[in-house]
C-alpha atoms as a PDB file:
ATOM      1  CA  UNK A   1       0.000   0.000   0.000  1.00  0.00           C
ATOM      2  CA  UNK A   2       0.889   3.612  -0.739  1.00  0.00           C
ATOM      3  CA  UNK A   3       2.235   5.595   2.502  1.00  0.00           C
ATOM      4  CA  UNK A   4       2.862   9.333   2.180  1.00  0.00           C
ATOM      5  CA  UNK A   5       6.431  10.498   1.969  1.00  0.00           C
ATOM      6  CA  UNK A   6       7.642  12.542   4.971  1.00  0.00           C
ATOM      7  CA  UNK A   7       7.625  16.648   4.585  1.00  0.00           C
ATOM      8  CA  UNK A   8      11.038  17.767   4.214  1.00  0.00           C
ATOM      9  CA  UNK A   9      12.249  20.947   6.762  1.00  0.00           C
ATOM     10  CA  UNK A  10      12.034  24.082   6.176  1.00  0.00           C
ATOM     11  CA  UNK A  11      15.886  24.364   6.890  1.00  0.00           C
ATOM     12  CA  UNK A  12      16.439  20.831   4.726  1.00  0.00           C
ATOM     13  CA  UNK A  13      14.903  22.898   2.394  1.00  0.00           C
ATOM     14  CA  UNK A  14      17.140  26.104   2.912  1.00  0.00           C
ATOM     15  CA  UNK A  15      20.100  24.570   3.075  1.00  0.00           C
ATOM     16  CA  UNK A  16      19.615  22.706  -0.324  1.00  0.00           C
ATOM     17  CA  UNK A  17      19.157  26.775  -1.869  1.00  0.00           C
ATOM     18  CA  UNK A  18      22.117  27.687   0.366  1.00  0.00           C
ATOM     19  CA  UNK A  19      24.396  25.030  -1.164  1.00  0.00           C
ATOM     20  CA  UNK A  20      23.021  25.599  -4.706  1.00  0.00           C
ATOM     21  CA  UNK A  21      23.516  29.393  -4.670  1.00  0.00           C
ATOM     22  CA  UNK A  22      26.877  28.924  -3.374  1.00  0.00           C
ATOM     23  CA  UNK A  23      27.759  26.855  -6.166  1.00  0.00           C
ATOM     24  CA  UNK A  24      26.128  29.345  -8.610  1.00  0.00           C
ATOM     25  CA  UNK A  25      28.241  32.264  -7.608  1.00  0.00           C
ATOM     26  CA  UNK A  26      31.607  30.812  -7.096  1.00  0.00           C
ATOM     27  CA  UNK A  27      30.858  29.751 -10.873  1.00  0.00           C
ATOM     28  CA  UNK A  28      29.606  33.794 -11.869  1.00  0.00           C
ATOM     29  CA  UNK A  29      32.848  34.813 -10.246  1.00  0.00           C
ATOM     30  CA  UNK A  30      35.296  32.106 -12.189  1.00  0.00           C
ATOM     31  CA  UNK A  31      33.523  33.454 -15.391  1.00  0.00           C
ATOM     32  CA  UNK A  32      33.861  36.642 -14.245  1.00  0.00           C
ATOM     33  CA  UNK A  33      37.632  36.437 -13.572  1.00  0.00           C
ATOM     34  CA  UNK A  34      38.213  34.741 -16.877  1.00  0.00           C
ATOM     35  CA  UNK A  35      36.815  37.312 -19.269  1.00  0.00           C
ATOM     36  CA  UNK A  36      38.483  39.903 -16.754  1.00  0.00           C
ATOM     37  CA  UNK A  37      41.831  38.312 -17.659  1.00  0.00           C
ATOM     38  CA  UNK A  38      40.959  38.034 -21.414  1.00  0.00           C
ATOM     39  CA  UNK A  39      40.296  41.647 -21.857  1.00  0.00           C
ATOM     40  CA  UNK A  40      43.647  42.510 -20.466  1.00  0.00           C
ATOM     41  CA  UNK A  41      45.034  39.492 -22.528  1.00  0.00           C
ATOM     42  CA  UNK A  42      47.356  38.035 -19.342  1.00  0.00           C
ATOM     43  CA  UNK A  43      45.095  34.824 -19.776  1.00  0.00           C
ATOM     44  CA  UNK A  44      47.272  31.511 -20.115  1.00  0.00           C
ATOM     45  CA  UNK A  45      44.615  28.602 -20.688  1.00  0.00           C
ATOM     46  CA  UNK A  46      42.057  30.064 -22.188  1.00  0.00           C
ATOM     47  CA  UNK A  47      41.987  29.856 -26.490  1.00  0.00           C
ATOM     48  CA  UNK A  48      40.228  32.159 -28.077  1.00  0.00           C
ATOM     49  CA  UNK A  49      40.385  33.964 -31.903  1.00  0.00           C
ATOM     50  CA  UNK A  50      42.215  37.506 -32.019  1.00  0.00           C
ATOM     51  CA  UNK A  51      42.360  39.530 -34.977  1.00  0.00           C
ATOM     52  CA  UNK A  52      45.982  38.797 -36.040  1.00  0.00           C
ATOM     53  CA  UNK A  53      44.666  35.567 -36.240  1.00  0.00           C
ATOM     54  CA  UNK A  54      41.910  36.141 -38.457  1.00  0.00           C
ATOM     55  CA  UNK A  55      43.966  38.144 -41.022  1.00  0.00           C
ATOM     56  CA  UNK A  56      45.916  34.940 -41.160  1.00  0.00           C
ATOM     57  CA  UNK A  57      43.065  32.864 -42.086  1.00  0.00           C
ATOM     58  CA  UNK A  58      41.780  35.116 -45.055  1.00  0.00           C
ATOM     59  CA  UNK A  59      44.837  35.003 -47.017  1.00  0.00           C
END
């Protein structure tokens, strides 16, 4: 027979959003930091097209 599932917690609840925005903004800030560092062209591991490298292709 069926049998209702228990009601999660308010703070069971909270903490799950807690956890998940945490996650969400350490990720905006990485992003963040990376096209930071490609607009001032110091990044290292990041590939990405310039336009010296676009001239090369048309020829």
């Amino acid at each position: 027979m069926a049998v209702p599932k228990k009601k999660t917690s308010k703070a069971k609840r909270n903490q799950r959003h807690a956890v998940w925005k945490r996650k969400a903004a350490l990720e905006a800030e990485k992003a963040l930091s990376l096209g930071k560092s490609v607009l001032t062209g110091r990044s290292r591991g990041f590939v990405y097209p310039t336009k010296d490298d676009e001239d090369d292709d048309e020829e």
